[in-house]
PDB file of N, CA and C in Angstrom:
ATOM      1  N   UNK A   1       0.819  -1.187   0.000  1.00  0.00           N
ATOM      2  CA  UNK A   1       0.000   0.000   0.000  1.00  0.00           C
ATOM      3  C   UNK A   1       0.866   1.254   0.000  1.00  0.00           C
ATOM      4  N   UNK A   2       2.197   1.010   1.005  1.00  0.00           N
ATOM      5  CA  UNK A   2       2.906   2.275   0.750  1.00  0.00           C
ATOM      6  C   UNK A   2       3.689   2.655  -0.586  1.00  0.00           C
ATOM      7  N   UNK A   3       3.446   1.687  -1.227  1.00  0.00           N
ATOM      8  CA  UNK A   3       4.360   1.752  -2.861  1.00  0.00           C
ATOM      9  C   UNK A   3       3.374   2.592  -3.600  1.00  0.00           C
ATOM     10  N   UNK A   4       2.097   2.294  -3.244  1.00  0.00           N
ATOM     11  CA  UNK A   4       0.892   2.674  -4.306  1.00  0.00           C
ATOM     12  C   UNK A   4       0.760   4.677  -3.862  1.00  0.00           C
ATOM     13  N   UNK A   5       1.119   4.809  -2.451  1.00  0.00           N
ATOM     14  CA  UNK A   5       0.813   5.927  -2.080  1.00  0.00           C
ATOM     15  C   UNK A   5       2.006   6.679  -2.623  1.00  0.00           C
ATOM     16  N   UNK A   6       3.349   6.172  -2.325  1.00  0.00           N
ATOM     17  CA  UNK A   6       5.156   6.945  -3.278  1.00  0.00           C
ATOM     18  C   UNK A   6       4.518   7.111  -4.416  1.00  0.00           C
ATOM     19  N   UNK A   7       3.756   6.175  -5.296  1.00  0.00           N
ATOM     20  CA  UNK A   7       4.001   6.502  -6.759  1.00  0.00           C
ATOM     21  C   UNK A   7       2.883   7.180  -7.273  1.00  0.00           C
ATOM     22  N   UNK A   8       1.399   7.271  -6.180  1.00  0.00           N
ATOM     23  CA  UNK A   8       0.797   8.911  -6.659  1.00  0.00           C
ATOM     24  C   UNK A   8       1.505   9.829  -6.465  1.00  0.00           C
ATOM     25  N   UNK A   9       2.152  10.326  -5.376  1.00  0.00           N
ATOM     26  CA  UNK A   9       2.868  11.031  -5.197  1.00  0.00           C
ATOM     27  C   UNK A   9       3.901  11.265  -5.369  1.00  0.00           C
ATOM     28  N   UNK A  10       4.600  10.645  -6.269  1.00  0.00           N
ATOM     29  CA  UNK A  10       5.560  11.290  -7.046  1.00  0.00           C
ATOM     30  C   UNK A  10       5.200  11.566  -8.238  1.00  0.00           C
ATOM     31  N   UNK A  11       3.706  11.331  -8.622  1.00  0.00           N
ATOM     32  CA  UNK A  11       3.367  12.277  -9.886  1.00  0.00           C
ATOM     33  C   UNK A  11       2.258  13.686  -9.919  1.00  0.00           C
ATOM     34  N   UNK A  12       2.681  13.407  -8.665  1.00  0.00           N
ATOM     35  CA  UNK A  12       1.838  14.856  -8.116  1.00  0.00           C
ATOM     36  C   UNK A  12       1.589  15.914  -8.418  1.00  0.00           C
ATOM     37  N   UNK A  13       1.030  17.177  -8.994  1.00  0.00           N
ATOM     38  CA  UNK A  13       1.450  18.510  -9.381  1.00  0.00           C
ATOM     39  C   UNK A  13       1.495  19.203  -8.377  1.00  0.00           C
ATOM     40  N   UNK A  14       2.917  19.343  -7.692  1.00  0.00           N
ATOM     41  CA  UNK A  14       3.001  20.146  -6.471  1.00  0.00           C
ATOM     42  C   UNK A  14       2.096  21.177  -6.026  1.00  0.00           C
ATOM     43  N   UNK A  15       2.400  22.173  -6.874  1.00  0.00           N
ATOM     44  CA  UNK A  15       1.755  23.316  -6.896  1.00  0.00           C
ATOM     45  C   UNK A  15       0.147  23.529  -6.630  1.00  0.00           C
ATOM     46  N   UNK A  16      -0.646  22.138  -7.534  1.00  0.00           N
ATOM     47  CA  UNK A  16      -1.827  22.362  -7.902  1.00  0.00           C
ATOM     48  C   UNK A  16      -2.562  21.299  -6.001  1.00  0.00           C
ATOM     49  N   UNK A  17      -1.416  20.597  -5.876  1.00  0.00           N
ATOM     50  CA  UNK A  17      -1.564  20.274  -4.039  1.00  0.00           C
ATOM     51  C   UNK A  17      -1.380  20.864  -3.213  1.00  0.00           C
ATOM     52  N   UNK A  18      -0.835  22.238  -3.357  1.00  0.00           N
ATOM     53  CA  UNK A  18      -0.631  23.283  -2.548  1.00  0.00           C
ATOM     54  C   UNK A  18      -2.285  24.099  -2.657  1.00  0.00           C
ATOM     55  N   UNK A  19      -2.236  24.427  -3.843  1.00  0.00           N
ATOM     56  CA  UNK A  19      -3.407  25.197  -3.469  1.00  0.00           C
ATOM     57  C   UNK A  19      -5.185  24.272  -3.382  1.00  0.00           C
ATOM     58  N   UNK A  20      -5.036  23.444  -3.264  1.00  0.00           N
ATOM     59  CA  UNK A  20      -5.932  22.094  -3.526  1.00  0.00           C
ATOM     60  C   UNK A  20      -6.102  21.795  -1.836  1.00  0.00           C
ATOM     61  N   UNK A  21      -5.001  21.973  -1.086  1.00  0.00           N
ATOM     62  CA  UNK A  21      -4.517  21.166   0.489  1.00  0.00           C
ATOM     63  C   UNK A  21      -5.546  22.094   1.294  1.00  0.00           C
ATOM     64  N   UNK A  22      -5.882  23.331   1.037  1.00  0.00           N
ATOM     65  CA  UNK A  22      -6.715  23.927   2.428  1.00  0.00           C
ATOM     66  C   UNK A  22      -8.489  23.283   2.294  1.00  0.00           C
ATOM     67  N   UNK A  23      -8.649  22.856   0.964  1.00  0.00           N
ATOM     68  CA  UNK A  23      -9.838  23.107   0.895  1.00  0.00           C
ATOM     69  C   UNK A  23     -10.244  21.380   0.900  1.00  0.00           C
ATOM     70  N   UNK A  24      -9.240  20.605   0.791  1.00  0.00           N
ATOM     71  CA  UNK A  24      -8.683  19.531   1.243  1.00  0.00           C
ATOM     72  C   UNK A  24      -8.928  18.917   2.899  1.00  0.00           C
ATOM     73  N   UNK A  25      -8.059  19.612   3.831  1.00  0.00           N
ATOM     74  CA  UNK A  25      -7.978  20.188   4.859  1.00  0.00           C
ATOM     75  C   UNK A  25      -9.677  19.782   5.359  1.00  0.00           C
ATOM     76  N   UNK A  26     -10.330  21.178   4.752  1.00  0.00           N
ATOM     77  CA  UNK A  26     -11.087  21.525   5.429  1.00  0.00           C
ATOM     78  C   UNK A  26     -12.459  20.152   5.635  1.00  0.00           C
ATOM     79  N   UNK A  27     -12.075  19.858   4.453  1.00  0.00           N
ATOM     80  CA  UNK A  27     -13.593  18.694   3.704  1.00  0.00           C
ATOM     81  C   UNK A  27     -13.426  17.561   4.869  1.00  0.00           C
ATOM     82  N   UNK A  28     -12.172  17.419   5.432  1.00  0.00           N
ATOM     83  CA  UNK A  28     -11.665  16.499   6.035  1.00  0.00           C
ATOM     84  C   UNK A  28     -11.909  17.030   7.514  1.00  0.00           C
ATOM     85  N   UNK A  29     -11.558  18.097   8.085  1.00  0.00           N
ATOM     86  CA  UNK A  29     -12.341  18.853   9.549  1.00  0.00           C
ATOM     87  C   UNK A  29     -13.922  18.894   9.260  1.00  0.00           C
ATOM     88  N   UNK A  30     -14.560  19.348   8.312  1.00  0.00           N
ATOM     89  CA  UNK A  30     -15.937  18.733   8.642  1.00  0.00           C
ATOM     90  C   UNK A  30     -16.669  17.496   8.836  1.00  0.00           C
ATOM     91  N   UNK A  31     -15.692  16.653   7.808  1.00  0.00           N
ATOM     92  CA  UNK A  31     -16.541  14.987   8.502  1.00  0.00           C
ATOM     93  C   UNK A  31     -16.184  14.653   9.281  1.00  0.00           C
ATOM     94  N   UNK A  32     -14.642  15.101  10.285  1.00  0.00           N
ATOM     95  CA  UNK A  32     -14.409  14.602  12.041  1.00  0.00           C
ATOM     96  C   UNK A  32     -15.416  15.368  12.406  1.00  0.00           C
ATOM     97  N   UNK A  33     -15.849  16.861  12.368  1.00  0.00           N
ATOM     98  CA  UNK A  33     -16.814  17.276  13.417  1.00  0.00           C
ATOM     99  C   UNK A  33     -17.687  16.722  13.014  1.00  0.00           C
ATOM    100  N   UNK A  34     -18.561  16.592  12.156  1.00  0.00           N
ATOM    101  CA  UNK A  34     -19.590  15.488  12.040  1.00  0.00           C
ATOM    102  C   UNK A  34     -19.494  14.227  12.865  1.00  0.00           C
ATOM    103  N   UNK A  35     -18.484  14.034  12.949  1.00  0.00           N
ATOM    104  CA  UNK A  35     -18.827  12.484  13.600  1.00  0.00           C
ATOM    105  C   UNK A  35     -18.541  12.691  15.396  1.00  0.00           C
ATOM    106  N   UNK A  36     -18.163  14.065  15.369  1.00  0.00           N
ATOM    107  CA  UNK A  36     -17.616  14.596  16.874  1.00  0.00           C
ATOM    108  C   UNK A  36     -19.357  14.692  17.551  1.00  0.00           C
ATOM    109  N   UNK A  37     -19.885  15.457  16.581  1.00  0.00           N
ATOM    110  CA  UNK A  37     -21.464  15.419  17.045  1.00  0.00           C
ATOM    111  C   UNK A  37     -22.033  14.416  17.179  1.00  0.00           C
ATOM    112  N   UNK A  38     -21.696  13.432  16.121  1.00  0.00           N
ATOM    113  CA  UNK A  38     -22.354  11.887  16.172  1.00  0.00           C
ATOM    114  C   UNK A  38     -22.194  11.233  17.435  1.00  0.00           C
ATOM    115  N   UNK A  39     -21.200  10.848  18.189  1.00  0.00           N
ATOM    116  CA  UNK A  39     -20.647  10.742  18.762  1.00  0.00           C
ATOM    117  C   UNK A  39     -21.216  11.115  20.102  1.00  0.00           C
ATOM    118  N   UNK A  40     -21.120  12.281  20.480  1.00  0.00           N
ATOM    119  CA  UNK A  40     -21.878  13.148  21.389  1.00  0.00           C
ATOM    120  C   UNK A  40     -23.472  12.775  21.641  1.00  0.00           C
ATOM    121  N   UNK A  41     -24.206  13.230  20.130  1.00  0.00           N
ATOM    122  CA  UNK A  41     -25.587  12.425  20.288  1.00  0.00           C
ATOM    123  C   UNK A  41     -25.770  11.418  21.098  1.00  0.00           C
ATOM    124  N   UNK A  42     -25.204  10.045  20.391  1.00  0.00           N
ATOM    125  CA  UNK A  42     -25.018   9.013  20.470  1.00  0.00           C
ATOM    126  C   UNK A  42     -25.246   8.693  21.872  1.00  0.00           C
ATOM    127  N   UNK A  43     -23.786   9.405  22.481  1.00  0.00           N
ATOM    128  CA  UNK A  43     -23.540   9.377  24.180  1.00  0.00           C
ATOM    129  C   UNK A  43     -25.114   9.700  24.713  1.00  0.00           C
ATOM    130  N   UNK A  44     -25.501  10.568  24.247  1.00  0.00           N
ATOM    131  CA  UNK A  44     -26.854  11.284  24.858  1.00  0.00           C
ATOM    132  C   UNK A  44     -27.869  10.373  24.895  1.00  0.00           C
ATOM    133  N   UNK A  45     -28.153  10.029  23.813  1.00  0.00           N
ATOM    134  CA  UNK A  45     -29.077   8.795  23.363  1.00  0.00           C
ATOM    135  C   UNK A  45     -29.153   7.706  24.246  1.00  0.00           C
ATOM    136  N   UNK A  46     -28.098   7.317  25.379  1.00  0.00           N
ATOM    137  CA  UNK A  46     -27.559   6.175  25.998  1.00  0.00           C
ATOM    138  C   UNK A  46     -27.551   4.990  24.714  1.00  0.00           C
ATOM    139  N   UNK A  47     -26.900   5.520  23.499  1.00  0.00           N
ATOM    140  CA  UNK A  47     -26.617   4.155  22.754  1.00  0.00           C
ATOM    141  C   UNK A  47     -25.125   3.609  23.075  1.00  0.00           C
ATOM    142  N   UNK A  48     -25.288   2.286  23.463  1.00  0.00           N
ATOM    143  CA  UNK A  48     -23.701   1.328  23.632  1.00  0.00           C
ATOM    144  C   UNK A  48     -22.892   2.527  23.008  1.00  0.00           C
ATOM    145  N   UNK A  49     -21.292   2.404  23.659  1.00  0.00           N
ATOM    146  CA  UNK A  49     -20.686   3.054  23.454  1.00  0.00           C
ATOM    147  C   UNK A  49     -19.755   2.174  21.953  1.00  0.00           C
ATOM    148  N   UNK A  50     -19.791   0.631  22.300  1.00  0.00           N
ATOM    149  CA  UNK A  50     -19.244  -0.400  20.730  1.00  0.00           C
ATOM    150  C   UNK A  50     -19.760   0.506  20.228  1.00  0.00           C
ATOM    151  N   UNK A  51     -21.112  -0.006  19.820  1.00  0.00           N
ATOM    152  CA  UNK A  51     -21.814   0.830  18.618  1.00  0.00           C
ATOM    153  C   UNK A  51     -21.563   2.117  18.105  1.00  0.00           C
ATOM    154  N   UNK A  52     -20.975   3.220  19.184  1.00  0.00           N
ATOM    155  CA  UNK A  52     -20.951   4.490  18.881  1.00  0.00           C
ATOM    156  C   UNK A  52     -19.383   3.953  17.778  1.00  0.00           C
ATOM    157  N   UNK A  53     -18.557   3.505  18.599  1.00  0.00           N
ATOM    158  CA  UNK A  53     -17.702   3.708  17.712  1.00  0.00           C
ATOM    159  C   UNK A  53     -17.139   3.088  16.621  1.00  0.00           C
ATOM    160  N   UNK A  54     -18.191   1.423  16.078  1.00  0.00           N
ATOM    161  CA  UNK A  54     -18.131   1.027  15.419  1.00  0.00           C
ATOM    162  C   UNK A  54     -18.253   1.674  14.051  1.00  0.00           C
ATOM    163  N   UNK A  55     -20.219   2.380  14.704  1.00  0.00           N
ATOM    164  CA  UNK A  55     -20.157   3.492  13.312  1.00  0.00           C
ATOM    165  C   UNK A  55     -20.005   4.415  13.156  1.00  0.00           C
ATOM    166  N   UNK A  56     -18.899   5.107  13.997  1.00  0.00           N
ATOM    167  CA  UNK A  56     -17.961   6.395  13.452  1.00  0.00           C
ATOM    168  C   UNK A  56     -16.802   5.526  13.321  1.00  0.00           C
ATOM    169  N   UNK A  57     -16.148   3.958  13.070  1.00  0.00           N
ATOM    170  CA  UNK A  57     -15.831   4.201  12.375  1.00  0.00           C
ATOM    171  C   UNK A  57     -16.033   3.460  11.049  1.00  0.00           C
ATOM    172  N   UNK A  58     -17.400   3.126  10.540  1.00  0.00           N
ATOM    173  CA  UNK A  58     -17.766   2.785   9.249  1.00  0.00           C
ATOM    174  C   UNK A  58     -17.720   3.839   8.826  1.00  0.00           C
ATOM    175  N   UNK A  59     -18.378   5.436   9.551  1.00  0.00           N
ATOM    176  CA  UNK A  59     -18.523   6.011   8.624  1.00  0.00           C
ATOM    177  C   UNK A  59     -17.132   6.747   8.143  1.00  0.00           C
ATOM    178  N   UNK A  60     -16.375   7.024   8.992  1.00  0.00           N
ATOM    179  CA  UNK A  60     -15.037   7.472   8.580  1.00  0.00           C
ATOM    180  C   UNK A  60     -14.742   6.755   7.249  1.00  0.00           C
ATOM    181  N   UNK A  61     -14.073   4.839   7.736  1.00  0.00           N
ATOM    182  CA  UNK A  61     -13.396   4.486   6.422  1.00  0.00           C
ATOM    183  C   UNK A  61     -14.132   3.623   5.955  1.00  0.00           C
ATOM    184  N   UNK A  62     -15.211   3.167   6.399  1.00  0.00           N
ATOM    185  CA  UNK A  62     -16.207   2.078   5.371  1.00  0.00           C
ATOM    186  C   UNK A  62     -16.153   0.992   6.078  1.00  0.00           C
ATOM    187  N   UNK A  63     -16.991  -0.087   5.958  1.00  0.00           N
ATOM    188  CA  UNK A  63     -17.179  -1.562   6.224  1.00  0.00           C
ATOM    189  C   UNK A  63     -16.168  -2.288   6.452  1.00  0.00           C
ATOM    190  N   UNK A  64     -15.207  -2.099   5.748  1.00  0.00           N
ATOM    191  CA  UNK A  64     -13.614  -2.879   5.867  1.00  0.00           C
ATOM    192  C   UNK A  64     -12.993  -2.109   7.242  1.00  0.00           C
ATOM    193  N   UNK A  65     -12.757  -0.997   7.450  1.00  0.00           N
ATOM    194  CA  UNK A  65     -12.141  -0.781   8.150  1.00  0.00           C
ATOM    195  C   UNK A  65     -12.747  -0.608   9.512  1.00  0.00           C
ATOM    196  N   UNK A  66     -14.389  -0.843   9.650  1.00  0.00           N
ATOM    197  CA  UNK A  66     -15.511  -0.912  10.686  1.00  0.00           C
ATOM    198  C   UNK A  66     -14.664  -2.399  10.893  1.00  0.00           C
ATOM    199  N   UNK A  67     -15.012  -3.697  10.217  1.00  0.00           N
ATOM    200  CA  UNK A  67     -14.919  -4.609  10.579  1.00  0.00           C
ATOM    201  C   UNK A  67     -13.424  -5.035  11.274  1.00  0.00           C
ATOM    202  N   UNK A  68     -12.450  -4.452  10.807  1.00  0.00           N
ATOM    203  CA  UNK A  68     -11.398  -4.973  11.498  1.00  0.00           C
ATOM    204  C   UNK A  68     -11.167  -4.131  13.108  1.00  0.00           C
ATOM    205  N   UNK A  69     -11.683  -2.944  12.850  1.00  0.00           N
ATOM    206  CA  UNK A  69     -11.774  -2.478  14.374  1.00  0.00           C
ATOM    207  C   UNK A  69     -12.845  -2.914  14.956  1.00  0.00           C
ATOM    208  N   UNK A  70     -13.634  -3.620  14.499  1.00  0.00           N
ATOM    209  CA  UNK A  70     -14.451  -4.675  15.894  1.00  0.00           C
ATOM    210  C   UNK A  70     -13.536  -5.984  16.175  1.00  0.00           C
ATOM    211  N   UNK A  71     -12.803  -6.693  14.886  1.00  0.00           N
ATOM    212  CA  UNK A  71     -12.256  -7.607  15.640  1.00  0.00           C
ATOM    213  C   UNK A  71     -10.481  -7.070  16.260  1.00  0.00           C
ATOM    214  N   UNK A  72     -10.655  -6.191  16.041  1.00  0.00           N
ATOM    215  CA  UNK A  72      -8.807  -5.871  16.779  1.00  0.00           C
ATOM    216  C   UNK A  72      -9.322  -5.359  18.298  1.00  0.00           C
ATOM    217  N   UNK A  73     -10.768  -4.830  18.581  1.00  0.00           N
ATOM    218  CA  UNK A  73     -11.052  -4.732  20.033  1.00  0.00           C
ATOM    219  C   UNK A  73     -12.058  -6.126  20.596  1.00  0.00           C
ATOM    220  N   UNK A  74     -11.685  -7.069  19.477  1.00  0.00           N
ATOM    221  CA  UNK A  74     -12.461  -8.414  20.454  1.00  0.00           C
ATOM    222  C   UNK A  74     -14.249  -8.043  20.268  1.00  0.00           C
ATOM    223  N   UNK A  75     -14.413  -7.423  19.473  1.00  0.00           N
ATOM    224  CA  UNK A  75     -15.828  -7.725  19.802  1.00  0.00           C
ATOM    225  C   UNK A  75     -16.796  -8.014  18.190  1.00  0.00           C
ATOM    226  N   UNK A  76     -16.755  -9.396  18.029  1.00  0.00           N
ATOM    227  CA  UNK A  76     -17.158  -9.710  16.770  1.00  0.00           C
ATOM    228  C   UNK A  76     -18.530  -9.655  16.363  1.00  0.00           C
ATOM    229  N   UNK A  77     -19.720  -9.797  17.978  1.00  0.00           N
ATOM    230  CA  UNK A  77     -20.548  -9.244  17.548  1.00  0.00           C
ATOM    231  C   UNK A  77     -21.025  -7.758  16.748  1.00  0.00           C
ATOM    232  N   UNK A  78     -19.710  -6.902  16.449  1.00  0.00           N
ATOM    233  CA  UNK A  78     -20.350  -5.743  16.298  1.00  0.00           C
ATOM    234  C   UNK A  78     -20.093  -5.773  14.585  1.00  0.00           C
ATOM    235  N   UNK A  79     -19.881  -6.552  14.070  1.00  0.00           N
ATOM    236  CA  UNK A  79     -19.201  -6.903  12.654  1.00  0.00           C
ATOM    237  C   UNK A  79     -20.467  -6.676  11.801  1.00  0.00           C
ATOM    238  N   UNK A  80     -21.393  -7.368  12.321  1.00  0.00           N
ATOM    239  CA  UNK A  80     -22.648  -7.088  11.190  1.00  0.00           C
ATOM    240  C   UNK A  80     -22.907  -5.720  11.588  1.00  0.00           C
ATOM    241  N   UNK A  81     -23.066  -4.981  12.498  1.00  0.00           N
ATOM    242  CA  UNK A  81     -23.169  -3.378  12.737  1.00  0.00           C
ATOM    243  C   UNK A  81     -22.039  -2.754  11.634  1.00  0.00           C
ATOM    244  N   UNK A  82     -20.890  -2.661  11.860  1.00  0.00           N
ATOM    245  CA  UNK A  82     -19.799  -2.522  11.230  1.00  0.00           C
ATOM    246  C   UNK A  82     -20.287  -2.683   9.294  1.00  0.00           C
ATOM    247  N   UNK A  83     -20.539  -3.081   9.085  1.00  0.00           N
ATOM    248  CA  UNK A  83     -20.947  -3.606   7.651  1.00  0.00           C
ATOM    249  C   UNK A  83     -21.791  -3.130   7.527  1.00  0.00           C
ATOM    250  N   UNK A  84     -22.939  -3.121   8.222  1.00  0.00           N
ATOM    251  CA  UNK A  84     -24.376  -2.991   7.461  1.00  0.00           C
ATOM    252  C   UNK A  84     -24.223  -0.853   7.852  1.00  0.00           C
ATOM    253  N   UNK A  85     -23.544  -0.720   8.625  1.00  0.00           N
ATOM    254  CA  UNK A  85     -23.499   0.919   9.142  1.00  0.00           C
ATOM    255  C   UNK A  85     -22.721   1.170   7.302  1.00  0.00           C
ATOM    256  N   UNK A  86     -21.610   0.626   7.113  1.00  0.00           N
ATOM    257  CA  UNK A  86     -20.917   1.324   6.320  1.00  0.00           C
ATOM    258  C   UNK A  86     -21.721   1.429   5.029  1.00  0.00           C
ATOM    259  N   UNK A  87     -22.037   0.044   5.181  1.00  0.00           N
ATOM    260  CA  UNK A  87     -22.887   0.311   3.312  1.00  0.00           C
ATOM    261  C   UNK A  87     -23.910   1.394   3.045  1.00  0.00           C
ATOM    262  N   UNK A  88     -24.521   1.165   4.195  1.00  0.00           N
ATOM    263  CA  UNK A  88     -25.864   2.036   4.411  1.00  0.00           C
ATOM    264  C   UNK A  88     -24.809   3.411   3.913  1.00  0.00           C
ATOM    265  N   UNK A  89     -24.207   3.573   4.620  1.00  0.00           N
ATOM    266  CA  UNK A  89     -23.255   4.816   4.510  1.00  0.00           C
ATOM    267  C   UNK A  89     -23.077   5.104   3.062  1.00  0.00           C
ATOM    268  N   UNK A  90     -22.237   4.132   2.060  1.00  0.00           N
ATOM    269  CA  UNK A  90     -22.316   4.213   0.711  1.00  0.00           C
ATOM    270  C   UNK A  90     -23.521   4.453  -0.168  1.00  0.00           C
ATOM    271  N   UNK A  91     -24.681   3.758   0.312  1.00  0.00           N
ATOM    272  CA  UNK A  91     -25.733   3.658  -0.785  1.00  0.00           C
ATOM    273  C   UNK A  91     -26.831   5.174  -0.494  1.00  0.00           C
ATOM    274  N   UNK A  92     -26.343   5.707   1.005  1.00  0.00           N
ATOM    275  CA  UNK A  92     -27.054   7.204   1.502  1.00  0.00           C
ATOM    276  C   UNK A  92     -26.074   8.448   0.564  1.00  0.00           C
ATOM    277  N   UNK A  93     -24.888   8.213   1.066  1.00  0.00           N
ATOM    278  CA  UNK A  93     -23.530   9.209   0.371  1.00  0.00           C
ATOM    279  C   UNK A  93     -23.320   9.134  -1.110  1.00  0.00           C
ATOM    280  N   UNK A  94     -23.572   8.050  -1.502  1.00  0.00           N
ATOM    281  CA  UNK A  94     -23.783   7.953  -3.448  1.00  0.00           C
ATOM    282  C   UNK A  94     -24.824   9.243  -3.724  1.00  0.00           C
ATOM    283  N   UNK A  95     -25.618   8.712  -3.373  1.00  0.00           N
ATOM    284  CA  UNK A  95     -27.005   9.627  -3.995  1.00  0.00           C
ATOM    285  C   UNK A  95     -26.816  10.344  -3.418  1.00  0.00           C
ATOM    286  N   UNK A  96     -26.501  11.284  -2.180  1.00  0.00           N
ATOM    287  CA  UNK A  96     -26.514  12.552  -1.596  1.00  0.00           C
ATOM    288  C   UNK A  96     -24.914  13.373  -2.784  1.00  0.00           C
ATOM    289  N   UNK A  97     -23.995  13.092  -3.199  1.00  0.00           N
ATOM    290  CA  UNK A  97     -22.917  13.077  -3.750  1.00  0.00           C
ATOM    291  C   UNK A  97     -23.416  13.295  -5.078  1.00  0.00           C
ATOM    292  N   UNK A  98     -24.274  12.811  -6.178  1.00  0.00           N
ATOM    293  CA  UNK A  98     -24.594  12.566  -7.135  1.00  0.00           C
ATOM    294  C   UNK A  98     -26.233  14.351  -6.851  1.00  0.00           C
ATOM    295  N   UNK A  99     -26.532  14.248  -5.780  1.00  0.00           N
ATOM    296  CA  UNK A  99     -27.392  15.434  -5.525  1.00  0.00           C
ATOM    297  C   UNK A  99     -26.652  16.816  -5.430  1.00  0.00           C
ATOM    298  N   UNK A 100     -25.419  16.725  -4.863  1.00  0.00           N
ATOM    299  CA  UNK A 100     -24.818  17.534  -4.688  1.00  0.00           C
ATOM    300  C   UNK A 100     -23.760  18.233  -5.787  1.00  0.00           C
ATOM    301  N   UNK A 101     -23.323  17.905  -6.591  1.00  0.00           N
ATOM    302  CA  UNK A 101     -22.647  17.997  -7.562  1.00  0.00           C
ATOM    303  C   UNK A 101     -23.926  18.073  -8.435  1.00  0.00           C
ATOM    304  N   UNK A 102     -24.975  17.895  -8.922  1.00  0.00           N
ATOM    305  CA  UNK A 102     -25.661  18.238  -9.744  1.00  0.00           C
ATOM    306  C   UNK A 102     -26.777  20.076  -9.396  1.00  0.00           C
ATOM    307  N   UNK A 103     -26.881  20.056  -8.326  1.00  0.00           N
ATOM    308  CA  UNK A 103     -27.031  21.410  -7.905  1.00  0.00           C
ATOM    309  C   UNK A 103     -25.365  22.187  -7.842  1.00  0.00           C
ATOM    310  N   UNK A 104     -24.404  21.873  -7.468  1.00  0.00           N
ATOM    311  CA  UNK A 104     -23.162  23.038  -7.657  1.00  0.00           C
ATOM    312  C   UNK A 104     -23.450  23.330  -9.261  1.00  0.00           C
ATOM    313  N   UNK A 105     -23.588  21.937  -9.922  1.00  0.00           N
ATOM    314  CA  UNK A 105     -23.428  22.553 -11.471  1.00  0.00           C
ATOM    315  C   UNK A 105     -24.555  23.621 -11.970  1.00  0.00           C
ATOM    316  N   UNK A 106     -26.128  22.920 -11.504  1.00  0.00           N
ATOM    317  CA  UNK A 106     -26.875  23.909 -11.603  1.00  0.00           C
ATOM    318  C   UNK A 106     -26.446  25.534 -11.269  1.00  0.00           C
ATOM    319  N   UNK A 107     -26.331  25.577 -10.039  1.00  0.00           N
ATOM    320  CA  UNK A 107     -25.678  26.967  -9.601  1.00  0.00           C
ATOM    321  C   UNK A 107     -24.658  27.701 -10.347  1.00  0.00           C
ATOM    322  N   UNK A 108     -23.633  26.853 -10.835  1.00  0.00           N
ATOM    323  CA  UNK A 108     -22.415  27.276 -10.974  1.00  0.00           C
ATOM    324  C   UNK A 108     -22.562  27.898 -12.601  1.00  0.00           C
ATOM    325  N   UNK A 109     -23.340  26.706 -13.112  1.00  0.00           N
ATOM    326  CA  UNK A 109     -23.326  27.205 -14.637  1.00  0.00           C
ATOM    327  C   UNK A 109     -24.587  27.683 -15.259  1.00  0.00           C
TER     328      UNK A 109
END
């Protein structure tokens, strides 16, 4: 994986990652606070705390990376949570993604 990450990045356009990195940055501080609130809710809600953080973290990196952080903390029941949180995640974020980019264009052009 680290070979695959050297050799985007060494064809990088510096420049165009410089000015690309804040707005970068930022896309990336709104989905932690998103999930900082999630999180919080969650606590409020009295939902299991597994659960809270199973699906922050499906939703962070997806189903794959939900599932191995239920079994690297021992708890395999949370695997179908883990999975079924992330997809849900994909098949909500497709179409919200596909909504969103079709109104910027509206707007934009």
């Amino acid at each position: 994986m680290h070979v695959f990450f050297v050799v985007i990045g060494a064809i990088a356009y510096i420049p165009g990652v410089i000015r690309i990195g804040p707005a970068a940055f930022a896309m990336v501080a709104v989905m932690y606070i998103g999930v900082a609130i999630t999180i919080f809710v969650g606590k409020l809600l009295k939902i299991e705390l597994e659960q809270i953080i199973i699906g922050s973290q499906a939703a962070k990196g997806g189903p794959s990376t939900a599932v191995a952080a239920a079994m690297a903390r021992n708890w395999p029941e949370m695997v179908p949570v883990g999975i079924l949180t992330g997809l849900l995640g994909y098949a909500i974020g497709t179409y919200l993604g596909f909504a969103v980019a079709f109104l910027v264009k509206a707007i934009v052009f």
